[in-house]
C-alpha atoms as a PDB file:
ATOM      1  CA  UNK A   1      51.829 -18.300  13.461  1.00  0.00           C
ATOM      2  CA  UNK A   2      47.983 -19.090  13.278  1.00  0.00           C
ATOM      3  CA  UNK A   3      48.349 -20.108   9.933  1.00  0.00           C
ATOM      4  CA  UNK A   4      50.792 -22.707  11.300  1.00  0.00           C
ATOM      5  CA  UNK A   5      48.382 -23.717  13.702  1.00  0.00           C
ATOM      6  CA  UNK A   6      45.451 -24.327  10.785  1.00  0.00           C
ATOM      7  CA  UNK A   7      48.124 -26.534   9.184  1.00  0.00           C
ATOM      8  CA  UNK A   8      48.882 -29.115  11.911  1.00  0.00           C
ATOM      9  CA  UNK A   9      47.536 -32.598  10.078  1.00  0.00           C
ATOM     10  CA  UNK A  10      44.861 -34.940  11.293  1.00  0.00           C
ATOM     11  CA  UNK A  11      47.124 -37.398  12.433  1.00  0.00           C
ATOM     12  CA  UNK A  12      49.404 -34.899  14.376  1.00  0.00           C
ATOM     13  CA  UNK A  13      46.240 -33.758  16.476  1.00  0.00           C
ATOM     14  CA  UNK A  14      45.877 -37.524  16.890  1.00  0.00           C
ATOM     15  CA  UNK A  15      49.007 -37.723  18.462  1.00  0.00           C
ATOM     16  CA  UNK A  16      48.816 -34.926  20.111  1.00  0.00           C
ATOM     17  CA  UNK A  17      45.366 -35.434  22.339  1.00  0.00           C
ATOM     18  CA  UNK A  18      46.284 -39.728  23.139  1.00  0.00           C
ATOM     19  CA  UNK A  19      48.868 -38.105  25.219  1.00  0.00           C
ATOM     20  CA  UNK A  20      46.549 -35.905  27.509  1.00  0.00           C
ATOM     21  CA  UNK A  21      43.765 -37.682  29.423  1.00  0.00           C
ATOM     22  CA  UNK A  22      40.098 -37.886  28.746  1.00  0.00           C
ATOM     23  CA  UNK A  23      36.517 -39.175  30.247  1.00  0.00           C
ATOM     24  CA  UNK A  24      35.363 -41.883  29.415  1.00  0.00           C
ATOM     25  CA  UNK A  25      31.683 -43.660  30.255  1.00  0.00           C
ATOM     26  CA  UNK A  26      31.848 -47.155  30.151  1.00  0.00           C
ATOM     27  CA  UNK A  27      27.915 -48.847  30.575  1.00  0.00           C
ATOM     28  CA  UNK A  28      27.949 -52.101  30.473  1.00  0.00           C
ATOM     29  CA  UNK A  29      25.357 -55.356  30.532  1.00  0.00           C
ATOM     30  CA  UNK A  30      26.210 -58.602  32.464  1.00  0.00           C
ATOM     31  CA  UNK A  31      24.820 -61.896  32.225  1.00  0.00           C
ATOM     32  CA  UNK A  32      21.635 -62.773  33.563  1.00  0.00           C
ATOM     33  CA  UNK A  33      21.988 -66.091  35.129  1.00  0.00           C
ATOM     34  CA  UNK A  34      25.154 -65.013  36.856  1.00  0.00           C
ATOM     35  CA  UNK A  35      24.855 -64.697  40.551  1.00  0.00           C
ATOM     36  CA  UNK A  36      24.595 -61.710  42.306  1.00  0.00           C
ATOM     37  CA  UNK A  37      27.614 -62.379  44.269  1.00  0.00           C
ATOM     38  CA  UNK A  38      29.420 -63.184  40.108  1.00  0.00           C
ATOM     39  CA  UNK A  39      27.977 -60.045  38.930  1.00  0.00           C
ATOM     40  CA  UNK A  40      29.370 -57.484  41.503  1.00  0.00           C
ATOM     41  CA  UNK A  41      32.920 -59.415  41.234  1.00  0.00           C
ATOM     42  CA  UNK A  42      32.950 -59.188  37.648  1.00  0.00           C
ATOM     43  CA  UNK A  43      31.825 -55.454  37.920  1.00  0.00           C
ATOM     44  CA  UNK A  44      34.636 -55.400  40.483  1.00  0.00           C
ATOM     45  CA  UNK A  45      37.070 -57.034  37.953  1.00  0.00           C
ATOM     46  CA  UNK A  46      36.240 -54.330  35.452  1.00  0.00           C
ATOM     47  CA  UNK A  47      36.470 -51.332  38.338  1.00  0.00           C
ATOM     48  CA  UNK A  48      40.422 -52.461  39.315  1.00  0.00           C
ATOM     49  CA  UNK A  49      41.506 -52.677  35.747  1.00  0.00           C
ATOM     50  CA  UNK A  50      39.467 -48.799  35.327  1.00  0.00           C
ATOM     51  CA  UNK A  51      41.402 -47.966  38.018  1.00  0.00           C
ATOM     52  CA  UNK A  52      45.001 -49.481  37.391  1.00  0.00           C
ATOM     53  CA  UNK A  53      44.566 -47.818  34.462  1.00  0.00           C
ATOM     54  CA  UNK A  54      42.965 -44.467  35.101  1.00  0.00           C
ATOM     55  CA  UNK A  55      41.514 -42.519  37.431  1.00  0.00           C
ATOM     56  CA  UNK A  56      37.588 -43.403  38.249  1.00  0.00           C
ATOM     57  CA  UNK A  57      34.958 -40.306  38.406  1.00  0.00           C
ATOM     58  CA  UNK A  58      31.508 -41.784  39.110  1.00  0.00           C
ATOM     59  CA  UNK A  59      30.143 -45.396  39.224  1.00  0.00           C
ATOM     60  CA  UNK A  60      26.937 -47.503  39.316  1.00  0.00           C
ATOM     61  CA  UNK A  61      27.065 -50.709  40.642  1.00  0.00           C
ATOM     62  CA  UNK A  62      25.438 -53.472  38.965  1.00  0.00           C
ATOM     63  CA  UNK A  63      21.431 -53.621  39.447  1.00  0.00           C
ATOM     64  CA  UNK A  64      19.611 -56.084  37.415  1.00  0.00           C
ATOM     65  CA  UNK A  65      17.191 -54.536  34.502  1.00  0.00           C
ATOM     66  CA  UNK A  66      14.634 -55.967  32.297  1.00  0.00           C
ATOM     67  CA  UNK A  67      15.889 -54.727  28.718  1.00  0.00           C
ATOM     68  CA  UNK A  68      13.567 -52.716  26.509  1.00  0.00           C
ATOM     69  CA  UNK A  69      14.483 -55.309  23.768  1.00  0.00           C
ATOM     70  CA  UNK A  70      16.013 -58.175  23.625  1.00  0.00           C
ATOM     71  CA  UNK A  71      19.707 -59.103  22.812  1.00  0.00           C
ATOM     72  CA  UNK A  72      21.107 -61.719  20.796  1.00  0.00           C
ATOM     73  CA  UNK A  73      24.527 -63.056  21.136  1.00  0.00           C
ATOM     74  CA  UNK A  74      26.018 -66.156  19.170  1.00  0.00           C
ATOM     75  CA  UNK A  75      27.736 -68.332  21.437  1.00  0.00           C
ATOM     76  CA  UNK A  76      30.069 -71.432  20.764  1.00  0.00           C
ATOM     77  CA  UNK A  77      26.833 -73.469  22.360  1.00  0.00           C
ATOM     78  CA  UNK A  78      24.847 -71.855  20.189  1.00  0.00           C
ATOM     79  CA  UNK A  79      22.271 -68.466  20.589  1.00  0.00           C
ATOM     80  CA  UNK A  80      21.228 -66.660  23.635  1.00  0.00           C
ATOM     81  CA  UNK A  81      18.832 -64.157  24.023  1.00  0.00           C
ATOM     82  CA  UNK A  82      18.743 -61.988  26.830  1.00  0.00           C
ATOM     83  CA  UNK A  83      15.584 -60.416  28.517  1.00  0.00           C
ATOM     84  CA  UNK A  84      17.205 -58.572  30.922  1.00  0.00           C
ATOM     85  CA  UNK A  85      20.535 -57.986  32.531  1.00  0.00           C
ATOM     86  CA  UNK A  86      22.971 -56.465  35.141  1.00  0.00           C
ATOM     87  CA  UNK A  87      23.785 -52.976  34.392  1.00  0.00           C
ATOM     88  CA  UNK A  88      27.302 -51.166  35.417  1.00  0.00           C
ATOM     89  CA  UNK A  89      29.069 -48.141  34.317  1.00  0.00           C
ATOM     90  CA  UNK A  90      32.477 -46.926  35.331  1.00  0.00           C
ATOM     91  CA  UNK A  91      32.970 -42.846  34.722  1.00  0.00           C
ATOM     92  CA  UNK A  92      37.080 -42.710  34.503  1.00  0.00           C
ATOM     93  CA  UNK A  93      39.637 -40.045  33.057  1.00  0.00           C
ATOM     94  CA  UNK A  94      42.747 -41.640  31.180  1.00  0.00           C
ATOM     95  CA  UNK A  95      44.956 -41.556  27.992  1.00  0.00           C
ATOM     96  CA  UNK A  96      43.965 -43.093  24.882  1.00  0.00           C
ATOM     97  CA  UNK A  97      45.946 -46.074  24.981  1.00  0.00           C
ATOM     98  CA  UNK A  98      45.036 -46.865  28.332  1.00  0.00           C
ATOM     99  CA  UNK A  99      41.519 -46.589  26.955  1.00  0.00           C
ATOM    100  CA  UNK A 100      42.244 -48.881  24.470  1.00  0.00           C
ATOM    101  CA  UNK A 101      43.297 -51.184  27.052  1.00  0.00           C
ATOM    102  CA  UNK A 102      40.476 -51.390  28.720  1.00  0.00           C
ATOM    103  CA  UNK A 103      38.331 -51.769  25.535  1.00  0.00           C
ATOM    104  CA  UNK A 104      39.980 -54.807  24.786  1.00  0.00           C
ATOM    105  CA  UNK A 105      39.276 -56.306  28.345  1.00  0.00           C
ATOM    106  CA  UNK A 106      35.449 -55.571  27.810  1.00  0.00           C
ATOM    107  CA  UNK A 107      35.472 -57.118  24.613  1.00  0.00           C
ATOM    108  CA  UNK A 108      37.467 -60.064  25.847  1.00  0.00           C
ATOM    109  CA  UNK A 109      35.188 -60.508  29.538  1.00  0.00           C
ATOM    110  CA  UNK A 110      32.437 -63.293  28.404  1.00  0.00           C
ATOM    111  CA  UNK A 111      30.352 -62.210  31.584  1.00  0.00           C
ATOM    112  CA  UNK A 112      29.568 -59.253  29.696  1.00  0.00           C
ATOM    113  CA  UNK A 113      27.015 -59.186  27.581  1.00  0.00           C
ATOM    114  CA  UNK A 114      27.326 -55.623  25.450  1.00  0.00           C
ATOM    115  CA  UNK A 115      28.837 -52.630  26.210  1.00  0.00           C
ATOM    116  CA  UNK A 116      28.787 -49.084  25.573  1.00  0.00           C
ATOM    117  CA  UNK A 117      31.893 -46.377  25.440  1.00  0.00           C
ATOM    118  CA  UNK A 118      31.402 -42.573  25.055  1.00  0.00           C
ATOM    119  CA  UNK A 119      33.251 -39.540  25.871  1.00  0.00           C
ATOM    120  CA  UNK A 120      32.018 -37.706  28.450  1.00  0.00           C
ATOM    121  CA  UNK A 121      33.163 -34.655  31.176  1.00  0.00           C
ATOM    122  CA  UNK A 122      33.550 -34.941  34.952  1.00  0.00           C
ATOM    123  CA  UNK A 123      30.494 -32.286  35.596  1.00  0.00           C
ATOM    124  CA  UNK A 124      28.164 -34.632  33.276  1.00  0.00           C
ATOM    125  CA  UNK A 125      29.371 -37.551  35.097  1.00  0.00           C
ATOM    126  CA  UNK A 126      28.985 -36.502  38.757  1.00  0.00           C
ATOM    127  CA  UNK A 127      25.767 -34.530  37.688  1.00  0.00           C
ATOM    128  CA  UNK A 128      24.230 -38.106  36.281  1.00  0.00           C
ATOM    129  CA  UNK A 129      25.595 -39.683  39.653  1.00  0.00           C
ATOM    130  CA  UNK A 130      23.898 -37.253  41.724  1.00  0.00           C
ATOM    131  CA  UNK A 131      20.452 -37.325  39.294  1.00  0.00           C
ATOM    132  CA  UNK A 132      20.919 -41.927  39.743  1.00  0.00           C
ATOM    133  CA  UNK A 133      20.708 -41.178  43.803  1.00  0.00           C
ATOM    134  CA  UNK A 134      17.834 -38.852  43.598  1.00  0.00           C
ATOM    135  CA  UNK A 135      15.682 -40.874  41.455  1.00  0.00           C
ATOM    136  CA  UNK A 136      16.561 -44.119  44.061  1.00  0.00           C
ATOM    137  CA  UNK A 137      15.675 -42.071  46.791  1.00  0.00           C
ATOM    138  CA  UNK A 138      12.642 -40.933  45.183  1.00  0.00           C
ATOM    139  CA  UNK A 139      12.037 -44.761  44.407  1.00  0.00           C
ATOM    140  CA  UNK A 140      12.296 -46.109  47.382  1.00  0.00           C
ATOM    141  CA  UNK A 141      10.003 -43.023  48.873  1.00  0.00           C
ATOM    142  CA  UNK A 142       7.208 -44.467  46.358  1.00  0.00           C
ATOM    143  CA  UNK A 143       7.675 -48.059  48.174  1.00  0.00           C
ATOM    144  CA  UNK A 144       7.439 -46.557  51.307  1.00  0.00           C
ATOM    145  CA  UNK A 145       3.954 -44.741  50.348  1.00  0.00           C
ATOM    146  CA  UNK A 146       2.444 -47.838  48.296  1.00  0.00           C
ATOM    147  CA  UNK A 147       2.651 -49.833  51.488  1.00  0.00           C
ATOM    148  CA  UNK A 148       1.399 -47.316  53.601  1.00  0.00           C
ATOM    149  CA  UNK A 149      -1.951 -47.061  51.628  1.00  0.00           C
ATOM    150  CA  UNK A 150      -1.997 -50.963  51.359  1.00  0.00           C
ATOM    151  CA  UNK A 151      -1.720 -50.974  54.990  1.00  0.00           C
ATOM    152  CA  UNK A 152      -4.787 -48.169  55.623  1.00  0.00           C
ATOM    153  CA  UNK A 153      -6.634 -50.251  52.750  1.00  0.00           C
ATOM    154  CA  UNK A 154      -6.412 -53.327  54.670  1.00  0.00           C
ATOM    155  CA  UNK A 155      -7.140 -51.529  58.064  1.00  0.00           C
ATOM    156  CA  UNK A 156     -10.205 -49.750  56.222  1.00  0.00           C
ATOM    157  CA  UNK A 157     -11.678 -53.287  54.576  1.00  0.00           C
ATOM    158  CA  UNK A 158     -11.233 -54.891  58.309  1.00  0.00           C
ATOM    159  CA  UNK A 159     -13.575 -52.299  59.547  1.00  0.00           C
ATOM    160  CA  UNK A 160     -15.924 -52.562  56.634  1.00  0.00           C
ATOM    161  CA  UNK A 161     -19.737 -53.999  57.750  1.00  0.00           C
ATOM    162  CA  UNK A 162     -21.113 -56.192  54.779  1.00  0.00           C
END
């Protein structure tokens, strides 16, 4: 019976794992020069169809980057390059067509700018999700500190006698 098992084709296997579900991290880039309010409804545009079609994991709501390069895309108007962007990502478990589906809807959405599909696992997911809120935390700690010392610098140069 094993040696049946060895046997099973390529394309069988194929078959056989569109039917069960998968992860799925989809990162994304959005236009620049849309506005805020544009950005989160096209990241909410993207989020229904995930979830119509699958079941969402984790997610990162857009925040607007600088790139570490830039990105050239040929438009009919000619070419754009982009310096920085909004980046998304959607974590969601479905079947391969409904995958497929929502691969075609990135490619299609001219808000977005590039985009970026890999197969992941829901521990990897939630354990990035949790890492993203711990490193804004620790941001926003790092804020808080600057202006503390900006405000004892000031308080410290008032006091100074030339």
């Amino acid at each position: 019976m094993a040696k049946q098992d060895m046997d099973m084709s390529v394309d069988e296997m194929l078959d056989s794992a569109g039917s069960d579900p998968r992860v799925y991290e989809l990162g994304f880039h959005l236009d620049p020069e849309l506005p805020t309010e544009e950005a989160k409804n096209a990241y909410q545009a993207i989020r229904e169809l995930v979830a119509s079609k699958g079941t969402i994991v984790a997610e990162g709501e857009p925040q607007k980057v600088q790139l570490s390069y830039t990105i050239s895309r040929q438009e009919t108007s000619g070419r754009r390059d982009f310096d920085s962007a909004y980046f998304a990502w959607v974590v969601y478990e479905s079947v391969a067509e409904s995958h497929a589906d929502i691969l075609a809807s990135a490619s299609a959405d001219k808000r977005i700018i590039r985009f970026i599909d890999l197969i992941t696992t829901k521990d990897a997911a939630r354990h990035s999700a949790e890492m993203r809120e711990l490193s804004m935390k620790t941001a926003e700690r790092a804020e808080d500190a600057k202006e503390v010392a900006g405000a004892e610098l000031d308080a410290a140069l008032e006091n100074v006698v030339v």
